[in-house]
C-alpha atoms as a PDB file:
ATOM      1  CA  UNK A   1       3.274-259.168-133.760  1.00  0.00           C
ATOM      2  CA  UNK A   2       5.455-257.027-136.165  1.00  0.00           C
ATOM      3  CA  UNK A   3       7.550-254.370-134.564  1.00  0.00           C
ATOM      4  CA  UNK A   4       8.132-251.315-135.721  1.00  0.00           C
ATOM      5  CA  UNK A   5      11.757-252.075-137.362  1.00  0.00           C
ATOM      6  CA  UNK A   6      10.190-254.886-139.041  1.00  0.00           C
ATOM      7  CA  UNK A   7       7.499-252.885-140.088  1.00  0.00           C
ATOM      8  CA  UNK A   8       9.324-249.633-141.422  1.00  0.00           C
ATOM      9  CA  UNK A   9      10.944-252.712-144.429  1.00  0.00           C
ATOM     10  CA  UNK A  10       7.319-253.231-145.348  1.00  0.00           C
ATOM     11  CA  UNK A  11       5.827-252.141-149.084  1.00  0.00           C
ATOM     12  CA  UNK A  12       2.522-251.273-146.837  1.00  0.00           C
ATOM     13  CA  UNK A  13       1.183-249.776-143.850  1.00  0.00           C
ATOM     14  CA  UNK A  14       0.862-253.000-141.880  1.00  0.00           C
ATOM     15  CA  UNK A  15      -3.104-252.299-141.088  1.00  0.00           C
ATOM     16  CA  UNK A  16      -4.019-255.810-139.664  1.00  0.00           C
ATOM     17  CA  UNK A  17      -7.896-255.188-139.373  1.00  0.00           C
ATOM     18  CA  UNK A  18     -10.009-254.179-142.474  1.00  0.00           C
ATOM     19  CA  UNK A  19     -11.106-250.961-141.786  1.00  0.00           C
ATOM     20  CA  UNK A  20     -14.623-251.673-142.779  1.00  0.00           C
ATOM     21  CA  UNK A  21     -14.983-254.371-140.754  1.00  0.00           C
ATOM     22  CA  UNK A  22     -14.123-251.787-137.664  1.00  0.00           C
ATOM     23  CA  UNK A  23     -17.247-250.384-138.722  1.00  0.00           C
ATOM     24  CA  UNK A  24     -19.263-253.581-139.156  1.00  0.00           C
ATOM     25  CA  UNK A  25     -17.970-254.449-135.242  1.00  0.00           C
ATOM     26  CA  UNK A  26     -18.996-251.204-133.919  1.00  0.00           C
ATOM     27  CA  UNK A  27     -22.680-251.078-135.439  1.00  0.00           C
ATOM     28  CA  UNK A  28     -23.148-254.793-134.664  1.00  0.00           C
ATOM     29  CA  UNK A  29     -22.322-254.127-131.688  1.00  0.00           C
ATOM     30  CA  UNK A  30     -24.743-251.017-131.173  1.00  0.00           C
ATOM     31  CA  UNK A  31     -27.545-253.248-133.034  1.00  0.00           C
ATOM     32  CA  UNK A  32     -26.996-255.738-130.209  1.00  0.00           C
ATOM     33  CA  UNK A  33     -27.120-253.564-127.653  1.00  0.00           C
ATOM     34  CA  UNK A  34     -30.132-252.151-128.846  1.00  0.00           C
ATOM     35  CA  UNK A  35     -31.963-254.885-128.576  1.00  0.00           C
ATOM     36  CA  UNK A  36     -31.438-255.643-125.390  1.00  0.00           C
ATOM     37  CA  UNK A  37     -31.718-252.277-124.058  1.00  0.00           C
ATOM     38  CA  UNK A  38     -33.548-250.035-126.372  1.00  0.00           C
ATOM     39  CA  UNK A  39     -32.942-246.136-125.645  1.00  0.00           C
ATOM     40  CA  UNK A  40     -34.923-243.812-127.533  1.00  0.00           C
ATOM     41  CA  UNK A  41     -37.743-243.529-130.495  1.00  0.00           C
ATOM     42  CA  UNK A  42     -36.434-240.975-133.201  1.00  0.00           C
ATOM     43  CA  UNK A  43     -38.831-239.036-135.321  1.00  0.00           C
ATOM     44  CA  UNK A  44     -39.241-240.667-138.239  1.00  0.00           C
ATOM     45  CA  UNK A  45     -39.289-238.553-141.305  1.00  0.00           C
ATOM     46  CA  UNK A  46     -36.240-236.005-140.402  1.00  0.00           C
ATOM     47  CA  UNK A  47     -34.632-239.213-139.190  1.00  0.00           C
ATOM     48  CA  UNK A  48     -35.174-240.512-142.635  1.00  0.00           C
ATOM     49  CA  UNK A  49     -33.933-237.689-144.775  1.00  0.00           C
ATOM     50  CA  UNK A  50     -31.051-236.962-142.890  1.00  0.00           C
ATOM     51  CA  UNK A  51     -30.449-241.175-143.646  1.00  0.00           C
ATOM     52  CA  UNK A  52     -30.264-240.714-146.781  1.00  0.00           C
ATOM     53  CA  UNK A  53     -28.618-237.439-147.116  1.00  0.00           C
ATOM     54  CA  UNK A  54     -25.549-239.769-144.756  1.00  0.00           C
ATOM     55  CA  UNK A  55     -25.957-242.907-147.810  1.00  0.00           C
ATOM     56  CA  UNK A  56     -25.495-240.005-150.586  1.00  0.00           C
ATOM     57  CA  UNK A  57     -22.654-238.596-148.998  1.00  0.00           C
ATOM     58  CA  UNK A  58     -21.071-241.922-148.571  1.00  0.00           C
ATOM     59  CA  UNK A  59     -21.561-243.136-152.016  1.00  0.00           C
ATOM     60  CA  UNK A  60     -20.555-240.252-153.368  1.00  0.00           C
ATOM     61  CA  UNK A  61     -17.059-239.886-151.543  1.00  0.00           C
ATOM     62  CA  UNK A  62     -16.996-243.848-152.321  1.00  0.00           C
ATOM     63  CA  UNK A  63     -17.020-243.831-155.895  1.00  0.00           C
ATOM     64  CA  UNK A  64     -15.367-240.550-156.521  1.00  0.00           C
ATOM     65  CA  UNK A  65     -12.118-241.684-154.116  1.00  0.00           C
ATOM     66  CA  UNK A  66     -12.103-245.088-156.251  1.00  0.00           C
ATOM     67  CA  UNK A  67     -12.294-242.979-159.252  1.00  0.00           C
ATOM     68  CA  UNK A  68      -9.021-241.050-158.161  1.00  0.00           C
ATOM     69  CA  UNK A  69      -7.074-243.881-157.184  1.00  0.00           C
ATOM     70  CA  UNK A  70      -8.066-245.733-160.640  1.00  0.00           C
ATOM     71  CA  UNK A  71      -6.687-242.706-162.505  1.00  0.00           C
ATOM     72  CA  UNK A  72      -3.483-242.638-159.821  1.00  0.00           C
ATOM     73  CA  UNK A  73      -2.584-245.729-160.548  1.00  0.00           C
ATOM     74  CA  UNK A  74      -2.728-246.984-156.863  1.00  0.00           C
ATOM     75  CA  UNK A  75      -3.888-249.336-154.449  1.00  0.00           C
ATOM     76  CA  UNK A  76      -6.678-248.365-151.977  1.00  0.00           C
ATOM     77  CA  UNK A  77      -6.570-251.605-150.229  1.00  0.00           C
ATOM     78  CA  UNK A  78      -4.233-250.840-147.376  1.00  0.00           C
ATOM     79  CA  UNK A  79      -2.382-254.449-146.999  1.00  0.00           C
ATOM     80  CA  UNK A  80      -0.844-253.575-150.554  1.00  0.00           C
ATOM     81  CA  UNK A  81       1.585-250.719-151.684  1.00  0.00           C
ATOM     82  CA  UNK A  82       0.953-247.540-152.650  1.00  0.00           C
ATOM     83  CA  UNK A  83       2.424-246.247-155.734  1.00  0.00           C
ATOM     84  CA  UNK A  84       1.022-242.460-155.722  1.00  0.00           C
ATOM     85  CA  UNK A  85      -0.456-239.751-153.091  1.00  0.00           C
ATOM     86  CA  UNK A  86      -3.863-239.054-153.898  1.00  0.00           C
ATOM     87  CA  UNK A  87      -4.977-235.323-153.041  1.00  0.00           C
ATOM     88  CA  UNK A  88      -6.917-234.306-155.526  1.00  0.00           C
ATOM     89  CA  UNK A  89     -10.916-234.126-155.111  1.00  0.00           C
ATOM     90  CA  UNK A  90     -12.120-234.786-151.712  1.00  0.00           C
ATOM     91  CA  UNK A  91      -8.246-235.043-150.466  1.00  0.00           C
ATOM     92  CA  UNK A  92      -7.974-231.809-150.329  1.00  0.00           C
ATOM     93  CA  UNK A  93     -10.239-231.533-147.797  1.00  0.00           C
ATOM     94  CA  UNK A  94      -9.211-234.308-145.657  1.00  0.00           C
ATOM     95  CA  UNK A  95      -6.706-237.042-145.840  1.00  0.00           C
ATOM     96  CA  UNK A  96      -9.444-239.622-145.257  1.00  0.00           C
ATOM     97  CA  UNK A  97     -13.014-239.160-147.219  1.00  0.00           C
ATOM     98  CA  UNK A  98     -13.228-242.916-147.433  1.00  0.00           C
ATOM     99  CA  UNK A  99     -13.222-243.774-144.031  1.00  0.00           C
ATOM    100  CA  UNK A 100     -15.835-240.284-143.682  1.00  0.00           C
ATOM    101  CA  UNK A 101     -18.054-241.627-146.082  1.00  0.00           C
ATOM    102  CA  UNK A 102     -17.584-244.836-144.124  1.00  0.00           C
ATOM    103  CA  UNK A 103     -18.715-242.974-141.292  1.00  0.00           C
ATOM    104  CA  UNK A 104     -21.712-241.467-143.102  1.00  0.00           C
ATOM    105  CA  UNK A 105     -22.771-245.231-144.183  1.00  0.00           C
ATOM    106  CA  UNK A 106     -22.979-246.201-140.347  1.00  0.00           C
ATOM    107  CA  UNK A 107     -24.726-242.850-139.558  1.00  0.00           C
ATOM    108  CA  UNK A 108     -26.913-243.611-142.103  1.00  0.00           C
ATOM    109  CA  UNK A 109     -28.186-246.688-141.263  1.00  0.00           C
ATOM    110  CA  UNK A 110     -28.457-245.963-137.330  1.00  0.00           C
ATOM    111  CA  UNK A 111     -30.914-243.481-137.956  1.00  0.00           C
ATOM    112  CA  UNK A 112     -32.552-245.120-141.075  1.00  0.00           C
ATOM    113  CA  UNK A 113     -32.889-248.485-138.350  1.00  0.00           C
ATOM    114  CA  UNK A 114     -33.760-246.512-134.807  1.00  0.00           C
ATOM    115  CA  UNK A 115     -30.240-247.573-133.570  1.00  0.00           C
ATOM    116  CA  UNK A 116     -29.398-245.309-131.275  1.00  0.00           C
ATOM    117  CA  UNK A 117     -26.622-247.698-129.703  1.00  0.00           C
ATOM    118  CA  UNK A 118     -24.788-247.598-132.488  1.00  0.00           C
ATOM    119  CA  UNK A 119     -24.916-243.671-132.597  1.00  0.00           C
ATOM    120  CA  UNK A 120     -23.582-243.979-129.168  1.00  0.00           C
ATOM    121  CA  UNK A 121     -20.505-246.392-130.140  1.00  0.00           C
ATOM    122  CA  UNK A 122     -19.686-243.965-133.278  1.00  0.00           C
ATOM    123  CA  UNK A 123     -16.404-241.823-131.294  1.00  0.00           C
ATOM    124  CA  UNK A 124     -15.140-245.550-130.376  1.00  0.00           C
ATOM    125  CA  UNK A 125     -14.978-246.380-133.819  1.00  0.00           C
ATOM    126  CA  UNK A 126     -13.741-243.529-135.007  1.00  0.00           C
ATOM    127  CA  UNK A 127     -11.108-243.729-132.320  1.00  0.00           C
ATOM    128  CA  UNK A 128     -10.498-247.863-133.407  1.00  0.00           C
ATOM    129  CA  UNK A 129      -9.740-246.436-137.348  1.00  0.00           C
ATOM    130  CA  UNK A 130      -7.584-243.555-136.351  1.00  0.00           C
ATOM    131  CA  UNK A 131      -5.232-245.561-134.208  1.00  0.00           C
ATOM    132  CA  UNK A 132      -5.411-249.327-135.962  1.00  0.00           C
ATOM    133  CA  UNK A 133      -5.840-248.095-139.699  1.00  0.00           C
ATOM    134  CA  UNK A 134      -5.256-244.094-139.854  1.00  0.00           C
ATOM    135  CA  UNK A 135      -2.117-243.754-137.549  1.00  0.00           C
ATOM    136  CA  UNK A 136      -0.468-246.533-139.800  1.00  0.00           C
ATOM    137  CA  UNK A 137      -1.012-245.599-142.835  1.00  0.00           C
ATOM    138  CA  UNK A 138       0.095-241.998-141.795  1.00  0.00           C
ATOM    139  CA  UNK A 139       3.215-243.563-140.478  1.00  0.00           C
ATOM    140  CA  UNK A 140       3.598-245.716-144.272  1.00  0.00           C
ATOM    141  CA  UNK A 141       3.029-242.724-146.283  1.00  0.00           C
ATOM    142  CA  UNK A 142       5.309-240.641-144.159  1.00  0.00           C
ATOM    143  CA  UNK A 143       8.409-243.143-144.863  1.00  0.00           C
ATOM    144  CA  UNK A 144       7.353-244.137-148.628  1.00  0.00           C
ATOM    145  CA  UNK A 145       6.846-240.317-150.085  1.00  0.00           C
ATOM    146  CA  UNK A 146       8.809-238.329-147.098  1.00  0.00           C
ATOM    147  CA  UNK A 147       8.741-234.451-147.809  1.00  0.00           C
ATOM    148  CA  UNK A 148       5.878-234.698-150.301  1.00  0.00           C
ATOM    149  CA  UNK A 149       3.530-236.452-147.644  1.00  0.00           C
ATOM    150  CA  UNK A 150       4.448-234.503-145.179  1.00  0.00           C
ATOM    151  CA  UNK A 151       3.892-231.053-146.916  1.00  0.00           C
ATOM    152  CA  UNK A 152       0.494-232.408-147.680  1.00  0.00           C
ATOM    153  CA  UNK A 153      -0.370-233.138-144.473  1.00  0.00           C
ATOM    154  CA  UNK A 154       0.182-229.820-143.194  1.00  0.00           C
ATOM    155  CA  UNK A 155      -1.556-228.907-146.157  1.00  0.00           C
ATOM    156  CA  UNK A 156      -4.982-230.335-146.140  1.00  0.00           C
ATOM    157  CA  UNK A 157      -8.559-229.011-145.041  1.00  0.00           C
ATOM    158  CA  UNK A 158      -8.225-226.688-148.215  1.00  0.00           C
ATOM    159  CA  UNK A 159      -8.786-223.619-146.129  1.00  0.00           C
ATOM    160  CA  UNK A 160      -5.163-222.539-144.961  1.00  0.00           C
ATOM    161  CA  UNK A 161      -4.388-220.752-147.377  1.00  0.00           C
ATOM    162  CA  UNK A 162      -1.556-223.309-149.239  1.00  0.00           C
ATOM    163  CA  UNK A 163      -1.431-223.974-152.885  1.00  0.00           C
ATOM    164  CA  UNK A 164      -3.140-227.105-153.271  1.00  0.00           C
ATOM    165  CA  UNK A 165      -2.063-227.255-156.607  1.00  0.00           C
ATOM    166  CA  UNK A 166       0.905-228.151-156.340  1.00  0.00           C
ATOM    167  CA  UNK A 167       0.038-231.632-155.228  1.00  0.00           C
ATOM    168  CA  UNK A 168      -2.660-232.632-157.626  1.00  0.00           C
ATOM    169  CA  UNK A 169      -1.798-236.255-159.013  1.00  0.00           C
ATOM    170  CA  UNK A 170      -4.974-236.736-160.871  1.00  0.00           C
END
């Protein structure tokens, strides 16, 4: 295991479990559980639309992040460096849209697929990301781009009142 002298000398945050596979865990996990003991019947065609309205929000913060780390130059992958901060577009909302619209995927496709289980394992994913994945890369970003990181972070959500102007990259 790396400690954390070893890894404040790495190019990267260190995040030793894919973030989507997190996800994949969590909802095979649900879909398992599920089977075994089933827990409710959903309506079907609200169920349904709100499905897809959870796909189309994670395809679209999927492609538009890629988009902005294309144009910034950078490395979404977290096991390699990052060159730039990202915060334009859907980063100035919150420091993580992928791993929302990741969220929005699993939402999704519990409701689309009646699997309540997985609904029910959602805040232990979510909980998995922010500590494995999140917390580390806050921690990499923090020591790569210092002040500018920081200021950012105290920055984002859009609806503070700061300039986010000043931190546009793309």
């Amino acid at each position: 295991m790396t400690n954390t002298a070893d890894r404040n000398n790495l190019d990267h945050p260190d995040v030793r479990i894919p973030p989507p596979l997190i996800y994949v865990a969590g909802f095979a996990l649900g879909f398992m559980l599920e089977r075994e003991f089933p827990v409710l019947v959903l309506p079907k065609t609200p169920i349904r639309v709100a499905a897809l309205l959870c796909v189309a929000a994670w395809a679209i913060l999927t492609a538009w992040s890629i988009g902005l780390f294309r144009g910034a130059r950078t490395s979404m992958i977290p096991i390699k460096p990052t060159t730039a901060l990202v915060v334009a577009g859907p980063y100035q909302f919150t420091r993580n849209p992928m791993y929302f619209g990741l969220i929005c995927l699993y939402l999704g496709l519990a409701l689309w697929f009646g699997i309540f289980c997985a609904l029910i394992l959602l805040p232990a994913v979510i909980a998995a990301v922010q500590y494995y994945v999140i917390a580390r890369e806050e921690q990499y970003l923090e020591r790569k781009f210092g002040e500018e990181f920081l200021r950012y972070k105290a920055c984002d959500g859009g609806f503070d009142g700061c300039d986010q102007s000043a931190y546009l990259i793309c």
